[in-house]
N, C-alpha and C. Protein backbone atom coordinates (compact mmCIF):
# COMPACT_ATOMS: atom_id res chain seq x y z
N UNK A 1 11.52 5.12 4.33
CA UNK A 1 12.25 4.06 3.62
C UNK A 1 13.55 4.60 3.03
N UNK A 2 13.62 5.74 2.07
CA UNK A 2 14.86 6.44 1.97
C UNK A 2 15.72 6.62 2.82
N UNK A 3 15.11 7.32 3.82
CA UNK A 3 16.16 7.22 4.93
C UNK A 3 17.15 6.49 5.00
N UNK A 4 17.03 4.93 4.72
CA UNK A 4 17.00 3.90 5.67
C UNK A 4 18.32 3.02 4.47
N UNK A 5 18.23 3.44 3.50
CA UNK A 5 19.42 3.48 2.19
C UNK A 5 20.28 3.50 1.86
N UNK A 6 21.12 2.83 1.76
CA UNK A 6 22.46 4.03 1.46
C UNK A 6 22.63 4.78 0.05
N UNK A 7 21.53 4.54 -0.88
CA UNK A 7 21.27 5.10 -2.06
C UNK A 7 21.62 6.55 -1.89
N UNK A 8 20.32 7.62 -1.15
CA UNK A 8 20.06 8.72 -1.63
C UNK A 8 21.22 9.37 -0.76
N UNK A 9 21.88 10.59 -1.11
CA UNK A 9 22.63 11.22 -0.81
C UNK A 9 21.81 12.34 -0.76
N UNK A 10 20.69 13.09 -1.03
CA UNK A 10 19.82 14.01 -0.93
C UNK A 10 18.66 14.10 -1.71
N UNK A 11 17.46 14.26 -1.21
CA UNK A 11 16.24 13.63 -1.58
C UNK A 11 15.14 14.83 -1.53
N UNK A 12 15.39 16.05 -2.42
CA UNK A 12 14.36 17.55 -2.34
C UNK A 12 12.89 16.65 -2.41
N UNK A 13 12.49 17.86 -1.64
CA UNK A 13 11.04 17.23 -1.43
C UNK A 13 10.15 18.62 -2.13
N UNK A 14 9.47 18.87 -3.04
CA UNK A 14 8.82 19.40 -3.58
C UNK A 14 6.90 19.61 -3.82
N UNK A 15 6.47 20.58 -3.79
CA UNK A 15 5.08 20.73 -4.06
C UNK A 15 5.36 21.69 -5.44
N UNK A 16 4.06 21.24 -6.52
CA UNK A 16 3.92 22.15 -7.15
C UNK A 16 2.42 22.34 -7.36
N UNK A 17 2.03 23.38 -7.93
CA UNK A 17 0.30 23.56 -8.33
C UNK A 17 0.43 24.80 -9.40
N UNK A 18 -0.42 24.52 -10.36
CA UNK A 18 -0.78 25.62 -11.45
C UNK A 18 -0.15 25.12 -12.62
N UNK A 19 -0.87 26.43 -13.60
CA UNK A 19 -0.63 25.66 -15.32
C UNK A 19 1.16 26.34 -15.54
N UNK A 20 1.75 27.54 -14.50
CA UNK A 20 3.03 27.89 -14.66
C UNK A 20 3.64 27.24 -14.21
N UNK A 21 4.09 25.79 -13.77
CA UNK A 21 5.03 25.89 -12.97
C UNK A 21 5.71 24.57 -13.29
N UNK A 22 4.85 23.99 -13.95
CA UNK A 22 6.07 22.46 -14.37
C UNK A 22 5.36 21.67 -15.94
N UNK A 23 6.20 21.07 -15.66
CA UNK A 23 6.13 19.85 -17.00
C UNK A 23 4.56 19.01 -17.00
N UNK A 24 4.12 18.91 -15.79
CA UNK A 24 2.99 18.07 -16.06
C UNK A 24 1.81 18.86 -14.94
N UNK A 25 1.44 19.96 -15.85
CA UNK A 25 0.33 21.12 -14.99
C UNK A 25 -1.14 20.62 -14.31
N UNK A 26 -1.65 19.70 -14.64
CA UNK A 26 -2.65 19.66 -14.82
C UNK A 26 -3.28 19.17 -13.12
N UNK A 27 -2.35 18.76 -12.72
CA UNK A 27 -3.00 17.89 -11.26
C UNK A 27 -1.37 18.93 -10.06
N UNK A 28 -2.02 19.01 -8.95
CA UNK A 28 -0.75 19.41 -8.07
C UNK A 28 -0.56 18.27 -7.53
N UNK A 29 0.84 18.24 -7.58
CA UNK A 29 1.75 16.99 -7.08
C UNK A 29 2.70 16.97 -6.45
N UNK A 30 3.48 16.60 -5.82
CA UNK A 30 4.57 16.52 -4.37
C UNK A 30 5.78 15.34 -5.28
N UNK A 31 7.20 15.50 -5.34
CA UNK A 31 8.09 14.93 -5.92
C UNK A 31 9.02 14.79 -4.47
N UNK A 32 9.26 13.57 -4.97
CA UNK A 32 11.11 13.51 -3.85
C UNK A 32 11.77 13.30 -4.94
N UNK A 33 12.70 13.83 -5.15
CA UNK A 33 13.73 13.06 -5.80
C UNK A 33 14.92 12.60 -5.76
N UNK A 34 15.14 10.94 -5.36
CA UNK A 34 16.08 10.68 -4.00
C UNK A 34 17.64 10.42 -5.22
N UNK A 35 18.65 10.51 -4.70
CA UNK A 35 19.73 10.70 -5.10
C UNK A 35 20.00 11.65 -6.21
N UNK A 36 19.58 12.59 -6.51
CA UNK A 36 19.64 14.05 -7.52
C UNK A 36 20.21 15.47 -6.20
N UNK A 37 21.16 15.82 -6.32
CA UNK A 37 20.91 16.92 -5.47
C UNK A 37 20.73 18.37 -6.38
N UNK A 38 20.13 19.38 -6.08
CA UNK A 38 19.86 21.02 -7.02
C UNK A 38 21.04 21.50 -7.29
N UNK A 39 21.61 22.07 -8.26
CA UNK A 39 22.43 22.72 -8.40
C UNK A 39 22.07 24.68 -8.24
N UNK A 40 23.21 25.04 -7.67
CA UNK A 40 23.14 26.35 -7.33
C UNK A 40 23.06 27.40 -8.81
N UNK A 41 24.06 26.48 -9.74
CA UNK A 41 23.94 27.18 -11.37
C UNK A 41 24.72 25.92 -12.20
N UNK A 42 24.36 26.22 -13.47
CA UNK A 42 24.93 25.05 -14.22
C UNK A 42 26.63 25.07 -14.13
N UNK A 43 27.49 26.14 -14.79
CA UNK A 43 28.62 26.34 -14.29
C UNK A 43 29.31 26.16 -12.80
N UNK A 44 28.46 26.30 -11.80
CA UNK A 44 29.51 26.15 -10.72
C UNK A 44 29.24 24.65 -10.14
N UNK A 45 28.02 24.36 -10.10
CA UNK A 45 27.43 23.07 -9.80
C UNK A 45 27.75 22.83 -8.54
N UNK A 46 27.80 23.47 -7.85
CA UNK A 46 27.95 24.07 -6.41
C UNK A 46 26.40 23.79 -6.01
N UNK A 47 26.15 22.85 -4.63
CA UNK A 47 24.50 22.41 -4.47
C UNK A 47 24.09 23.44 -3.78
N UNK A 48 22.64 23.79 -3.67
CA UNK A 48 21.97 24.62 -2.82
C UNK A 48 21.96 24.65 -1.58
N UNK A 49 21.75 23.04 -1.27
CA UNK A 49 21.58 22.88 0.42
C UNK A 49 23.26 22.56 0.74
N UNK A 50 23.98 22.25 0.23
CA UNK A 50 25.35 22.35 0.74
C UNK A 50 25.72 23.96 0.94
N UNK A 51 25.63 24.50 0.05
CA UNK A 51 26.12 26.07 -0.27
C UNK A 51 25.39 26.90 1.39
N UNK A 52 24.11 26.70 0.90
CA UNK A 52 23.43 26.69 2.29
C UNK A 52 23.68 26.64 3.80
N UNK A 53 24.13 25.23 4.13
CA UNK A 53 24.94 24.15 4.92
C UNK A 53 26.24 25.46 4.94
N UNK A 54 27.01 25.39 4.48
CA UNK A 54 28.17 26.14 4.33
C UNK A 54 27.99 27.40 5.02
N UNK A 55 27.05 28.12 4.27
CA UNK A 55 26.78 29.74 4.75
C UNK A 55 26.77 29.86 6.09
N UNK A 56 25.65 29.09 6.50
CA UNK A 56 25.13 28.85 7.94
C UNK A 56 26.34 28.61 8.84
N UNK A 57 27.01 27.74 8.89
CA UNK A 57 27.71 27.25 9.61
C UNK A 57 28.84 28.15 9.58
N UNK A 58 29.27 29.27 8.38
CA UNK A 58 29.85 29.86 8.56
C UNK A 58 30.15 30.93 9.84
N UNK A 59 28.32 31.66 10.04
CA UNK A 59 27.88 32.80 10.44
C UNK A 59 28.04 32.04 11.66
N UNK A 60 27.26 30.16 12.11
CA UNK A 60 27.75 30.07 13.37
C UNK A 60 28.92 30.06 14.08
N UNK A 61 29.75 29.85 13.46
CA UNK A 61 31.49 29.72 14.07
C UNK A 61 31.49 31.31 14.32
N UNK A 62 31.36 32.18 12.83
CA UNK A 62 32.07 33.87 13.71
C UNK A 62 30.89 34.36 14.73
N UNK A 63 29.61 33.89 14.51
CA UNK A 63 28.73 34.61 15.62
C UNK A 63 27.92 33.98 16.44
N UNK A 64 28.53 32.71 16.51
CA UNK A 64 27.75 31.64 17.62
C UNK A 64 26.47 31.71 17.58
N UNK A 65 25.87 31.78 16.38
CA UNK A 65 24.21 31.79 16.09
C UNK A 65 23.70 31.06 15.19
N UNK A 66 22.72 31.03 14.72
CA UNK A 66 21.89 29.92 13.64
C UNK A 66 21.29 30.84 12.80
N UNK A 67 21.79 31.27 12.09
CA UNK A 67 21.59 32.72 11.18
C UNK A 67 19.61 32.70 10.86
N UNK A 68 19.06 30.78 10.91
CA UNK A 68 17.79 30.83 10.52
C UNK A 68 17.25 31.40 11.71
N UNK A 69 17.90 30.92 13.33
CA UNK A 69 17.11 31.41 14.49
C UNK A 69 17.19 32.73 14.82
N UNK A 70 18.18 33.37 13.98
CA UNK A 70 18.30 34.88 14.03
C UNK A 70 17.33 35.55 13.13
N UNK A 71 16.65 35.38 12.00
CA UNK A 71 15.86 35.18 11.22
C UNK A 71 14.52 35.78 12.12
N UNK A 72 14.34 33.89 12.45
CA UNK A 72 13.11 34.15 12.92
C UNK A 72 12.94 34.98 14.02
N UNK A 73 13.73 35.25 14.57
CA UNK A 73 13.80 36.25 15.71
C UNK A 73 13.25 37.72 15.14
N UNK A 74 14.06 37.98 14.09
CA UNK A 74 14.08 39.32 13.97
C UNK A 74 12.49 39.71 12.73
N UNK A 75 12.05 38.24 12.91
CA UNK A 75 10.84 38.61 11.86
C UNK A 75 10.00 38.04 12.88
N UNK A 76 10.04 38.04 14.01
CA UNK A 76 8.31 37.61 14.62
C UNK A 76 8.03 38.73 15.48
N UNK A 77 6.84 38.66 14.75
CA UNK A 77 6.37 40.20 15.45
C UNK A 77 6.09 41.63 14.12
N UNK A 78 6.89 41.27 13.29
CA UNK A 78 7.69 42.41 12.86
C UNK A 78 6.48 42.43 11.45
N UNK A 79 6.88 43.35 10.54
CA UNK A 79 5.86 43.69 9.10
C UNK A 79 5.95 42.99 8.27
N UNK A 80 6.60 41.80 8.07
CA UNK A 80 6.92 40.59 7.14
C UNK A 80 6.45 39.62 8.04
N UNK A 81 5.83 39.47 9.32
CA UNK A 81 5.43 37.99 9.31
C UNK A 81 3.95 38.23 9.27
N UNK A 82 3.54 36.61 8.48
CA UNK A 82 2.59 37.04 8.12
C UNK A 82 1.27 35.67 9.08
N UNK A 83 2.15 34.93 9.91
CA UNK A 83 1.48 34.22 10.78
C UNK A 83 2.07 33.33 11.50
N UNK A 84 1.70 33.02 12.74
CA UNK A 84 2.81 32.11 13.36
C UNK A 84 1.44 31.40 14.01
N UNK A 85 1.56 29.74 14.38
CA UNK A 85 1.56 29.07 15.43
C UNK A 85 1.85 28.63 16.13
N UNK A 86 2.17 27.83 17.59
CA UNK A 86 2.42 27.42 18.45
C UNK A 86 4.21 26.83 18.12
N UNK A 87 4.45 26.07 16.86
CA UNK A 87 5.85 25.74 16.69
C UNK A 87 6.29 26.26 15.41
N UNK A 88 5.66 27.29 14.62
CA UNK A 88 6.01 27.59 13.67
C UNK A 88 5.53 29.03 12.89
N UNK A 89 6.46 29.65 12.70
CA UNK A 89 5.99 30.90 11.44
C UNK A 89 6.15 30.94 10.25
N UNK A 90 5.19 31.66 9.77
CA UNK A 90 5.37 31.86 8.35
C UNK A 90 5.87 33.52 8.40
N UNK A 91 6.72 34.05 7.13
CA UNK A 91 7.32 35.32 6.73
C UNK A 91 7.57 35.56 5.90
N UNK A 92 7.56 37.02 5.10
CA UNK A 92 8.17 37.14 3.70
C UNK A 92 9.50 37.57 3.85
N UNK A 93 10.33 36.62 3.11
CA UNK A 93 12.00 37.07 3.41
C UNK A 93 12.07 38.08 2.92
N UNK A 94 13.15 39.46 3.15
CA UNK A 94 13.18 40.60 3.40
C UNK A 94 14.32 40.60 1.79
N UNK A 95 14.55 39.81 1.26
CA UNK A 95 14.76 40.14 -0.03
C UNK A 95 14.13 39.22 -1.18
N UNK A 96 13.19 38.81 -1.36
CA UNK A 96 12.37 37.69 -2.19
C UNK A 96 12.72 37.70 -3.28
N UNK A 97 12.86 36.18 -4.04
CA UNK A 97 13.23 36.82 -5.46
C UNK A 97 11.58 36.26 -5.95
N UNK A 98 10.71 36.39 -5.30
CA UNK A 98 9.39 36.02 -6.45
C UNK A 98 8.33 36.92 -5.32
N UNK A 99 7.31 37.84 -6.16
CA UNK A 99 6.38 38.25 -5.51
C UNK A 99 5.37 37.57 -4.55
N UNK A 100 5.34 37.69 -3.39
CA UNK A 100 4.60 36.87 -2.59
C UNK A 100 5.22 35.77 -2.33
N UNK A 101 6.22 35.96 -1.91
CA UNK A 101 7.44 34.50 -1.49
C UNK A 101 7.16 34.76 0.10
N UNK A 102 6.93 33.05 0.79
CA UNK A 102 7.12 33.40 2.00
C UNK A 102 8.04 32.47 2.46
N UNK A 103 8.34 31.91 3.65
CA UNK A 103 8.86 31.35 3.85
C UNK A 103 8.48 30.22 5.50
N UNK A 104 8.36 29.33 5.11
CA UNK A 104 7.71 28.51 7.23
C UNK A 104 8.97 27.82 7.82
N UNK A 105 9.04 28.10 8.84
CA UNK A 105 10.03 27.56 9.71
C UNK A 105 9.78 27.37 10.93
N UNK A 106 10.27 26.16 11.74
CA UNK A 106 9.96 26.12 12.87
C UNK A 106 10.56 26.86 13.71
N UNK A 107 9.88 27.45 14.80
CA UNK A 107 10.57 28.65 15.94
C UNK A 107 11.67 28.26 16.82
N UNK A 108 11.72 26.77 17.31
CA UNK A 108 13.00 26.69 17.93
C UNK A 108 13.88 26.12 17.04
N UNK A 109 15.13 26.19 17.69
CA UNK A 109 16.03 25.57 16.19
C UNK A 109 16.10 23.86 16.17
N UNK A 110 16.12 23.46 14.85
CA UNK A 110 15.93 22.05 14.77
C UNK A 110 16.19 21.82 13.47
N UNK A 111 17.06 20.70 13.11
CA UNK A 111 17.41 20.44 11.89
C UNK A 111 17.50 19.09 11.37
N UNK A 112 16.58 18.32 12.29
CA UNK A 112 16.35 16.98 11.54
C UNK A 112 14.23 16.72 11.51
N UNK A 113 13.94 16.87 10.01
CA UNK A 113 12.80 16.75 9.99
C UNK A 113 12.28 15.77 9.91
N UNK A 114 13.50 14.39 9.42
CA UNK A 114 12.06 13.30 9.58
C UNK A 114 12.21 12.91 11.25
N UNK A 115 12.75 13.57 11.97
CA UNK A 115 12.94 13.68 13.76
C UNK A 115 11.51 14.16 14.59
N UNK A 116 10.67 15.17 13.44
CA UNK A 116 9.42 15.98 14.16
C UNK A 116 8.50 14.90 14.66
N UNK A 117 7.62 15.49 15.86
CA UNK A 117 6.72 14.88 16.51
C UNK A 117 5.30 14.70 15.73
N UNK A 118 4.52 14.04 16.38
CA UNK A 118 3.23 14.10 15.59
C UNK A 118 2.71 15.64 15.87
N UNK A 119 2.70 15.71 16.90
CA UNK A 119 2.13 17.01 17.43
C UNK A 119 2.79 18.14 16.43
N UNK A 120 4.20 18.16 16.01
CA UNK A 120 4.42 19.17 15.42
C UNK A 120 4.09 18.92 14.17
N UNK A 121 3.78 17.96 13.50
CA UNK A 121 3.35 17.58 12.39
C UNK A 121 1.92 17.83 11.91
N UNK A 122 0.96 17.95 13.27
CA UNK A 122 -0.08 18.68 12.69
C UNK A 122 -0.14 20.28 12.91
N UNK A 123 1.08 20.89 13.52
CA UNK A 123 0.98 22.40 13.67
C UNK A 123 1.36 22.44 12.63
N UNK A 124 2.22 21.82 11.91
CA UNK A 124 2.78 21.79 10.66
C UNK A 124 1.70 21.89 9.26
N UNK A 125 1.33 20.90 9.69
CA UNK A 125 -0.02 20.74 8.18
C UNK A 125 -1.44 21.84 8.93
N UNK A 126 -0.97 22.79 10.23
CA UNK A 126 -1.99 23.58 10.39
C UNK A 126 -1.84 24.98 9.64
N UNK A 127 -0.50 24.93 9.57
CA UNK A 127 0.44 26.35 9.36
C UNK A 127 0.61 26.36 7.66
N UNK A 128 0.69 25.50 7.26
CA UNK A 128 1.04 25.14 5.71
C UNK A 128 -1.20 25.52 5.31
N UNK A 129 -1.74 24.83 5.40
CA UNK A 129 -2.88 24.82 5.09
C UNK A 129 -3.34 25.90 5.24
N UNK A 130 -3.30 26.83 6.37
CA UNK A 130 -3.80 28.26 6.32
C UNK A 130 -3.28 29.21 5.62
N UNK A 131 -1.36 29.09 5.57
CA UNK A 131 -0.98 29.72 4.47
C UNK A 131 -1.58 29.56 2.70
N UNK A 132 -1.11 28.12 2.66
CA UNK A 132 -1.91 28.33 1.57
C UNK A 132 -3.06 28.32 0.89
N UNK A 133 -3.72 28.33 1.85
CA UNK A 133 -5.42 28.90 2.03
C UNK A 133 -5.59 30.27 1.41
N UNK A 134 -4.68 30.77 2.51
CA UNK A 134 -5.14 32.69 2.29
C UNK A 134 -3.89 32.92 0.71
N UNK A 135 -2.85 31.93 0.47
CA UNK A 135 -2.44 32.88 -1.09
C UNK A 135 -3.19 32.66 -2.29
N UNK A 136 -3.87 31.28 -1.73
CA UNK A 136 -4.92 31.00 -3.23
C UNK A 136 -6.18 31.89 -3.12
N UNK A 137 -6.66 32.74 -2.17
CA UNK A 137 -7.35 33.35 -1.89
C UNK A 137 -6.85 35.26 -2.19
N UNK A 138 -5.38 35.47 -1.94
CA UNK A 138 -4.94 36.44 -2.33
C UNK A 138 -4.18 36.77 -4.05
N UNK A 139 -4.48 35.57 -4.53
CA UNK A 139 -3.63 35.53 -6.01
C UNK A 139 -4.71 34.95 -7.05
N UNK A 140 -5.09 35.26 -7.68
CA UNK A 140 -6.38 34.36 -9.33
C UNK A 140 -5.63 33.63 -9.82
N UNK A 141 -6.03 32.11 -10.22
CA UNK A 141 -5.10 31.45 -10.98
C UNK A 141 -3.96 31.47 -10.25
N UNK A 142 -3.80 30.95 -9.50
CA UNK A 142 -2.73 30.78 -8.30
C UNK A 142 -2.08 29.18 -9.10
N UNK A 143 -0.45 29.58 -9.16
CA UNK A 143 0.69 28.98 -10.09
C UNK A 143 1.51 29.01 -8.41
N UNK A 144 2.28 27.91 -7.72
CA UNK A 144 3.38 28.08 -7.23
C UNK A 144 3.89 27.00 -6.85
N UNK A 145 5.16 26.80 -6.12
CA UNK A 145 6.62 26.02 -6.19
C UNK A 145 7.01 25.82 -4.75
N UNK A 146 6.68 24.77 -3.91
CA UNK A 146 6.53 24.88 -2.41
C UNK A 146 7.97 23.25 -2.52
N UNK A 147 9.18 23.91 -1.55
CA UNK A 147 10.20 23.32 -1.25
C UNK A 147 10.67 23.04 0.12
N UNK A 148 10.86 22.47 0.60
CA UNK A 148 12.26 21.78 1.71
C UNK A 148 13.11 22.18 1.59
N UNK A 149 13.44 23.08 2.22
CA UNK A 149 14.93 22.79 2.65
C UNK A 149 15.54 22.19 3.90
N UNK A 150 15.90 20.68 3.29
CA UNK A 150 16.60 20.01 4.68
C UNK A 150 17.92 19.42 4.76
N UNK A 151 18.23 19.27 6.33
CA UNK A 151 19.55 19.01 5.72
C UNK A 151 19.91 17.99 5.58
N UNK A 152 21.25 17.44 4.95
CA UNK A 152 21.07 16.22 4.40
C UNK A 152 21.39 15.13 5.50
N UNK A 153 20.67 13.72 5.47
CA UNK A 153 20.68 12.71 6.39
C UNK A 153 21.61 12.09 6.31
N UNK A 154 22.71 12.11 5.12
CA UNK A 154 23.71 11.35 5.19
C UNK A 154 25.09 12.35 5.03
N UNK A 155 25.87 12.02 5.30
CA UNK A 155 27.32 11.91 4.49
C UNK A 155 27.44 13.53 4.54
N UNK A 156 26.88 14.11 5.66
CA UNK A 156 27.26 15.86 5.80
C UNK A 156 27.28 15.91 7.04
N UNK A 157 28.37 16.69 7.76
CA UNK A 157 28.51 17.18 8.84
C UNK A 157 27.63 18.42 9.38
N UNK A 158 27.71 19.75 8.28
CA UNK A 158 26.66 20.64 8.16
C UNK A 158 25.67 20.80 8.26
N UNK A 159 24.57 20.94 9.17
CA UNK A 159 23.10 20.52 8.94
C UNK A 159 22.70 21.79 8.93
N UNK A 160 21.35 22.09 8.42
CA UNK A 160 20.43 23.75 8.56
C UNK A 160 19.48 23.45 9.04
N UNK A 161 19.26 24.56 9.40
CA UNK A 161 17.68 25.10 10.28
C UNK A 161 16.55 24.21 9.03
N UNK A 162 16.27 23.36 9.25
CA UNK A 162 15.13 23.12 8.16
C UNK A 162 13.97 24.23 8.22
N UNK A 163 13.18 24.38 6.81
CA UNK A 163 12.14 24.97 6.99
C UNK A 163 11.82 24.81 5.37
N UNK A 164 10.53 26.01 4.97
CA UNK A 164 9.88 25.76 4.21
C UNK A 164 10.22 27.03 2.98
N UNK A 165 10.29 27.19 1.88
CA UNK A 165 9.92 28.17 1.04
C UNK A 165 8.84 28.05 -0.14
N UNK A 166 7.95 29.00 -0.42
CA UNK A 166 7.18 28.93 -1.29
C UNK A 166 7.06 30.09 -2.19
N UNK A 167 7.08 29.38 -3.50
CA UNK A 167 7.46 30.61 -4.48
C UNK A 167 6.33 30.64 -5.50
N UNK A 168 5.46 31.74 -5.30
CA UNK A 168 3.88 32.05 -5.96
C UNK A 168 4.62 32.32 -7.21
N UNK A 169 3.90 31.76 -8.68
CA UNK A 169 4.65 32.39 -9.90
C UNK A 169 3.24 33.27 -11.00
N UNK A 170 3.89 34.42 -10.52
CA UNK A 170 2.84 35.66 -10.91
C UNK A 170 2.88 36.08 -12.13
N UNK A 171 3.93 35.84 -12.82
CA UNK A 171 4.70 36.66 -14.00
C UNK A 171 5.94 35.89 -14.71
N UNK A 172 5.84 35.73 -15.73
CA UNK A 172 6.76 34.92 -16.65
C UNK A 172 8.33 35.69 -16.46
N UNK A 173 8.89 34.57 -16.06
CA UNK A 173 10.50 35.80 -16.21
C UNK A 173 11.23 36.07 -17.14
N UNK A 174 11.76 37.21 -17.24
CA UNK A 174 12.22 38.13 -18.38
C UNK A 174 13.90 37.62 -18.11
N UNK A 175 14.61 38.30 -19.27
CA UNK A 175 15.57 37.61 -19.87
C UNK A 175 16.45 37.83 -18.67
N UNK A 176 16.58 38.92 -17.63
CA UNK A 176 17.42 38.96 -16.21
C UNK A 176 16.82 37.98 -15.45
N UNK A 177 16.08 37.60 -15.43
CA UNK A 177 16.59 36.38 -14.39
C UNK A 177 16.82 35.48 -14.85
N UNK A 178 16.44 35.14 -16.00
CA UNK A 178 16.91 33.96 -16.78
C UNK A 178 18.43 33.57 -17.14
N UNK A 179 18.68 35.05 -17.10
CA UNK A 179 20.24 35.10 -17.91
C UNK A 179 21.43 35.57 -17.07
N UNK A 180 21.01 36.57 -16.16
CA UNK A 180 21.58 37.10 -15.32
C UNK A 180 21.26 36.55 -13.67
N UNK A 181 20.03 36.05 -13.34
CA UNK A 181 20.18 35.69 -11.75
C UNK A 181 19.45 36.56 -11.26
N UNK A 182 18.95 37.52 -12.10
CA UNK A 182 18.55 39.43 -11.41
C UNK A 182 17.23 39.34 -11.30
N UNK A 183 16.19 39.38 -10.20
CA UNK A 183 15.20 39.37 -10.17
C UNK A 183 14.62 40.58 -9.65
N UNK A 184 12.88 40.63 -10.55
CA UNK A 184 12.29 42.01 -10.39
C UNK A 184 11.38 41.60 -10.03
N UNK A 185 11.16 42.49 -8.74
CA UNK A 185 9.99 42.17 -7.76
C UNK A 185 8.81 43.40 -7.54
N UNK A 186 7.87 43.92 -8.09
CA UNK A 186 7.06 44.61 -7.76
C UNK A 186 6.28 44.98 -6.47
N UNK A 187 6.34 43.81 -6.23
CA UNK A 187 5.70 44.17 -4.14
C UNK A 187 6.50 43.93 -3.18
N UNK A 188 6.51 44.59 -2.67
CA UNK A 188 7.45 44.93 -1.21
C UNK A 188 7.36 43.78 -0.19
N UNK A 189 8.11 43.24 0.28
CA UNK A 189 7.87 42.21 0.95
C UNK A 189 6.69 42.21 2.00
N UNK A 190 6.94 44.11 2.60
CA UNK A 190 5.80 44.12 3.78
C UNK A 190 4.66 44.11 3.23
N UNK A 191 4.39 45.17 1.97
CA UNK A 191 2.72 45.12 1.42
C UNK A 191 2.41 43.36 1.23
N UNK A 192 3.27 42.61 0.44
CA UNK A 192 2.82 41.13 0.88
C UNK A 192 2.62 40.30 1.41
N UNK A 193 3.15 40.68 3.03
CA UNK A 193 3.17 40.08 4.10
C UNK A 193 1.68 40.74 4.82
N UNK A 194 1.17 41.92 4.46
CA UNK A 194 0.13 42.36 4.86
C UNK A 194 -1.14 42.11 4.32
N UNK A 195 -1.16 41.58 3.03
CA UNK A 195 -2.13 41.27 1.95
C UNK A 195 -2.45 39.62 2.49
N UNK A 196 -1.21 39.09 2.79
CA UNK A 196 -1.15 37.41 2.96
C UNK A 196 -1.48 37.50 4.19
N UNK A 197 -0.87 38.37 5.30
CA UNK A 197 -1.61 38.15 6.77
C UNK A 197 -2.83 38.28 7.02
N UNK A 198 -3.74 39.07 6.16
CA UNK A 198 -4.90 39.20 6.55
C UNK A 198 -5.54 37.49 6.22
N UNK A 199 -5.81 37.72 4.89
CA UNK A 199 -6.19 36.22 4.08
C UNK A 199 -6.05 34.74 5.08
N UNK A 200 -4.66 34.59 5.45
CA UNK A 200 -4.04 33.91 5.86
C UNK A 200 -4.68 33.53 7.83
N UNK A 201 -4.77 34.82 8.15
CA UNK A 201 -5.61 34.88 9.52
C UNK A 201 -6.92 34.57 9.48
N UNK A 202 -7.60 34.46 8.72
CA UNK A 202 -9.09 34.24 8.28
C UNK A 202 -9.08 32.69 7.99
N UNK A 203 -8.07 32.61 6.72
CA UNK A 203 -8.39 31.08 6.97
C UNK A 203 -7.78 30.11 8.03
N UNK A 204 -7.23 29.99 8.94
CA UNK A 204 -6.60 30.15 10.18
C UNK A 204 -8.19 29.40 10.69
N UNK A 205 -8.77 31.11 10.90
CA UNK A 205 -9.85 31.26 11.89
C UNK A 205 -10.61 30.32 11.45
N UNK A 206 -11.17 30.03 10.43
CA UNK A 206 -12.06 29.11 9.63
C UNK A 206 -11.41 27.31 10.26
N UNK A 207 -10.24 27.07 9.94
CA UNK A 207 -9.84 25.96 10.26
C UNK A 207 -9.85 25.55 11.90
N UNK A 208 -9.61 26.35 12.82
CA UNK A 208 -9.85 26.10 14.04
C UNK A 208 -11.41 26.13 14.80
N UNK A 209 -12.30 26.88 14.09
CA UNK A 209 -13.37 27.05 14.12
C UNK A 209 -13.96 28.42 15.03
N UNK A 210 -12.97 29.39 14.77
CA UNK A 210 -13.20 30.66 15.01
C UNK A 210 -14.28 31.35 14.55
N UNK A 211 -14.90 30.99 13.39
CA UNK A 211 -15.56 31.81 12.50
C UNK A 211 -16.10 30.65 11.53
């Protein structure tokens, strides 16, 4: 129905779960929020998925690539991914700003999501469900912040690789990231990508009926 509007100019689509992570803890809940777009910081007010949009499109003009399909390229297979199916992987980005951050994206490039098939829509809710199967299984009291990034349906030339990020919240943040942007990360992206791949492959196996 948004879509279909000329209201929303960008419409984040959000998951949250746990007593850290928002205003109303008690139940996990999914937000759109149609005509609001994120700001990158209060001072520059520069948006995320534009800034985004921007970057991308930068790297494609000087290097005729999709910086996300370069991405996934260079993480499948590799010690940060931590599971892939048939149209999609999951990975821990190779600089995270939250412990146990991963990230899902689909493997070929594609940047209109309400465009996906049914079929990819349940590799989709196959790939999402096993991930976060195995982090509520790898974290106690599991707190986290599951986002969209898509690109926008209207009124942008720029589009991105859509995909997924999810940000586990382990630890209250201290006055650098709050104040400064500076985030401190204790686990290595690979030890978390190895902790979450195992977990993550199990419940996998469980859902297909491997085990």
């Amino acid at each position: 129905f948004l879509l279909n509007t000329s209201f929303p100019e960008y419409g984040p689509y959000m998951e949250t779960e746990g007593l850290k992570t928002a205003i109303f803890p008690r139940e996990p809940f999914l937000s759109v929020l149609a005509g609001m777009q994120p700001t990158v910081d209060a001072k520059s007010h520069r948006l995320v998925i534009e800034a985004e949009a921007e970057a991308s499109h930068k790297i494609l003009n000087e290097k005729g690539v999709c910086v996300m399909c370069q991405t996934v390229n260079a993480e499948t297979g590799g010690p940060r991914q931590i599971l892939q199916t048939e149209g999609y992987i999951a990975f821990c980005p190779w600089a995270p700003s939250y412990p146990y951050e991963f990230w899902i994206s689909p493997k070929k490039h594609t940047t209109s999501f309400s465009k996906i098939t049914q079929k990819e829509i349940n590799d989709l809710s196959l790939i999402l469900r096993s991930t976060l199967g195995g982090l509520s299984k790898s974290i106690k009291n599991l707190s986290y912040n599951l986002v969209f990034h898509l690109s926008p349906e209207k009124k942008n030339s720029r589009q991105i690789h859509w995909h997924i990020e999810v940000y586990p919240i382990t630890d209250p943040w201290s006055g650098l990231e709050r104040g400064y942007g500076v985030f401190f990360n204790k686990t290595s992206p690979e030890q978390a990508a190895e902790k979450l791949g195992a977990a993550c492959r199990k419940e996998l196996a469980s859902l297909v009926g491997i085990v």
